[in-house]
Protein backbone atom coordinates (compact mmCIF):
# COMPACT_ATOMS: atom_id res chain seq x y z
CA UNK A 1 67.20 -25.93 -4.83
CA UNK A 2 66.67 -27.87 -8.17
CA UNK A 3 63.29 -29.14 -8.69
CA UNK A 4 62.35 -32.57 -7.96
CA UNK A 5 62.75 -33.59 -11.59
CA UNK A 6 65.66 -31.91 -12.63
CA UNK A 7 67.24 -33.56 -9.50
CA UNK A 8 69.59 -37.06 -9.14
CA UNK A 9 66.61 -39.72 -9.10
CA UNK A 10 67.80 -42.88 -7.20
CA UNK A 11 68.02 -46.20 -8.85
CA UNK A 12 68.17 -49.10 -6.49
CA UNK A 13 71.29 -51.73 -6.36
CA UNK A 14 69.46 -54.24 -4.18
CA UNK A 15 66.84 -55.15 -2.20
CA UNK A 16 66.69 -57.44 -0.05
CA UNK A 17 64.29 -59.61 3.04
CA UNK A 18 65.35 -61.07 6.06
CA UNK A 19 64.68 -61.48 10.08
CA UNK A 20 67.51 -58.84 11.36
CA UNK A 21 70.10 -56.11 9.46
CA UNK A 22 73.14 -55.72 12.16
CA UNK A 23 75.05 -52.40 11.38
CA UNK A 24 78.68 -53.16 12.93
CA UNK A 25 79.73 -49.44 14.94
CA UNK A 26 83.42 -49.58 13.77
CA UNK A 27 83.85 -50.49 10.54
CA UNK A 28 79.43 -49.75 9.19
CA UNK A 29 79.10 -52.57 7.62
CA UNK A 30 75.96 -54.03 7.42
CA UNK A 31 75.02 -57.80 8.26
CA UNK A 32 71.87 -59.33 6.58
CA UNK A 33 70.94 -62.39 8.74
CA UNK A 34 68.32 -65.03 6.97
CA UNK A 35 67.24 -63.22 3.73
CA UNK A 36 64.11 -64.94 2.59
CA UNK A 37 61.58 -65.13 0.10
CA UNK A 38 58.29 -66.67 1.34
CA UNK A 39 56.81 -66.08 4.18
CA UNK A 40 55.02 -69.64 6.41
CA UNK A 41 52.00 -69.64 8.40
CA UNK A 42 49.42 -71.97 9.30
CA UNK A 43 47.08 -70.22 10.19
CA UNK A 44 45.57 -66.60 8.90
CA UNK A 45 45.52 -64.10 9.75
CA UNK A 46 48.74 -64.17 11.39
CA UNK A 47 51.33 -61.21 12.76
CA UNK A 48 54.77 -62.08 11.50
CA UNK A 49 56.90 -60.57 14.32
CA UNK A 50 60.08 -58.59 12.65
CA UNK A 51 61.88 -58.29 9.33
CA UNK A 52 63.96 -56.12 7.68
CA UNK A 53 63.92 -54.73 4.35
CA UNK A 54 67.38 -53.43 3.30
CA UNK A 55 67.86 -50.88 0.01
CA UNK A 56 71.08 -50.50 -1.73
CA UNK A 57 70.56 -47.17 -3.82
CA UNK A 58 72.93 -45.44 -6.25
CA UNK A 59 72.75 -42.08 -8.38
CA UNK A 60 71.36 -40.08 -5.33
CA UNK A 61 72.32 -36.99 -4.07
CA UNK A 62 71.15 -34.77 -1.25
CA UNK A 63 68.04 -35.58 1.70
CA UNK A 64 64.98 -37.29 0.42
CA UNK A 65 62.41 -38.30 2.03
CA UNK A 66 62.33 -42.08 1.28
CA UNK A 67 58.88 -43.97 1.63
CA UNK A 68 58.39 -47.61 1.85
CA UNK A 69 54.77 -49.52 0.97
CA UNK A 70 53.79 -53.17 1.56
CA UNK A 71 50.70 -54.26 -0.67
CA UNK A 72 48.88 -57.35 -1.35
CA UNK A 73 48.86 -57.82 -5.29
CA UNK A 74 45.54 -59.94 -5.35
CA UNK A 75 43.37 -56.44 -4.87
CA UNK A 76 45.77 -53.50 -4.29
CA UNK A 77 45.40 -53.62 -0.78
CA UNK A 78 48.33 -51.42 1.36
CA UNK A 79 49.04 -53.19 4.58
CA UNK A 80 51.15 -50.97 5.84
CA UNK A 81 53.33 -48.04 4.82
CA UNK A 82 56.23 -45.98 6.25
CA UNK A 83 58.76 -43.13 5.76
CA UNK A 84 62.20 -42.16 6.86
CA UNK A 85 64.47 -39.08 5.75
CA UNK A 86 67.81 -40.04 4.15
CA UNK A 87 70.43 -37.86 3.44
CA UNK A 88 73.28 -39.18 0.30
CA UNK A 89 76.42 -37.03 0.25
CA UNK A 90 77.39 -38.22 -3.51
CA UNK A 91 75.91 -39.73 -6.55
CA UNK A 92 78.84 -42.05 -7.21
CA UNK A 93 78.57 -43.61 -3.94
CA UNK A 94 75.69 -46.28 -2.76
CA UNK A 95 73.71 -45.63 0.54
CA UNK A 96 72.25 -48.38 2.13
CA UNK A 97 68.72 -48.03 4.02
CA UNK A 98 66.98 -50.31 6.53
CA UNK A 99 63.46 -50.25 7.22
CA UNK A 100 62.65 -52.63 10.73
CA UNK A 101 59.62 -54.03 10.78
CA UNK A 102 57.26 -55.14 13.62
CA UNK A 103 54.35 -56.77 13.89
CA UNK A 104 53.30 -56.99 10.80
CA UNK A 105 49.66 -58.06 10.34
CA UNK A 106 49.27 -60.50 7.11
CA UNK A 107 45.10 -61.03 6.53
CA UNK A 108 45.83 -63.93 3.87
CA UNK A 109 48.47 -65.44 2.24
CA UNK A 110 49.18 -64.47 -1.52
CA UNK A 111 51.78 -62.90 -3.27
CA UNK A 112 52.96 -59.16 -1.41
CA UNK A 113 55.26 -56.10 -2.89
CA UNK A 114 57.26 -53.89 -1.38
CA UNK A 115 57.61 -50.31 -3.33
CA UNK A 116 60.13 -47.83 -2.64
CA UNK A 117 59.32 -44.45 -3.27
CA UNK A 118 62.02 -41.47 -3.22
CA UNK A 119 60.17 -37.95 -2.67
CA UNK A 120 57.40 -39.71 -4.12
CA UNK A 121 58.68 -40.71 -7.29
CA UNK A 122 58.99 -44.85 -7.87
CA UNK A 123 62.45 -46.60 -7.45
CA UNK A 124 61.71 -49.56 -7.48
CA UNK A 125 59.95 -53.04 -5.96
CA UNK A 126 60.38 -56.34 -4.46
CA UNK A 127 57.93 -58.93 -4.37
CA UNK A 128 57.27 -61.97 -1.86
CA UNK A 129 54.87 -64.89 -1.18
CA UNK A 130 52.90 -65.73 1.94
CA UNK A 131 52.18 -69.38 2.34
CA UNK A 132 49.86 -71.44 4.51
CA UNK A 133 51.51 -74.42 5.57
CA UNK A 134 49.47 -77.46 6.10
CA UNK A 135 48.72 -78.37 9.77
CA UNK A 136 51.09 -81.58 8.91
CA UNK A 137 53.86 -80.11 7.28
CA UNK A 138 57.22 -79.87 9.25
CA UNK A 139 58.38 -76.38 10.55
């Protein structure tokens, strides 16, 4: 087995937020359903209830064990962190990944990364913003 650096590192394609990833049986193709940016609350803390964070990665080859972080920028804080194994039969060909997400606790709102990590080497990041809404402003 070659060693983690002299192996295919990923690089990612995409990454993308929203509320729910469908994954259609018969044909596999994925569905993203309301791909956002910010995040709304009025009032902190506040649980935001599910999301989905889908990964397009290329240039990977083999089982990794992928590993997904969420930190708040303002002080380095992780809020939460997970891992899945993936397996990618060939480099030329992109494998898509979904992490679900539930109840996920948000202290204070501020600007939020997601890192992807393959075998613990960085791939690559997307950032987000939580907002608080003001107790007049329209939902």
């Amino acid at each position: 087995m070659p060693s983690s650096a002299a192996r295919a590192h990923p690089s990612l394609n995409a990454m993308l937020l929203c509320d729910l990833t469908i994954r259609e049986h018969g044909t596999g193709k994925i569905s993203l359903i309301g791909v956002f940016e910010n995040i709304s609350a009025a009032r902190f803390p506040v649980v935001h209830r599910a999301l989905s964070v889908y990964a397009k990665l290329t240039d990977a080859e083999g089982d990794y064990t992928i590993r997904l972080e969420l930190v708040r920028l303002e002080d380095s804080h992780m809020v939460a962190q997970g891992a899945l194994k993936a397996t990618f039969a060939d480099r030329m060909s992109p494998g898509e990944l979904i992490f679900n997400l539930e109840n996920l606790g948000l202290e204070r709102p501020g600007r939020y990364e997601f890192r992807l990590y393959a075998d613990d080497r960085f791939v690559s990041s997307k950032t987000f913003t939580v907002i608080q809404t003001g107790s007049a402003a329209p939902a």
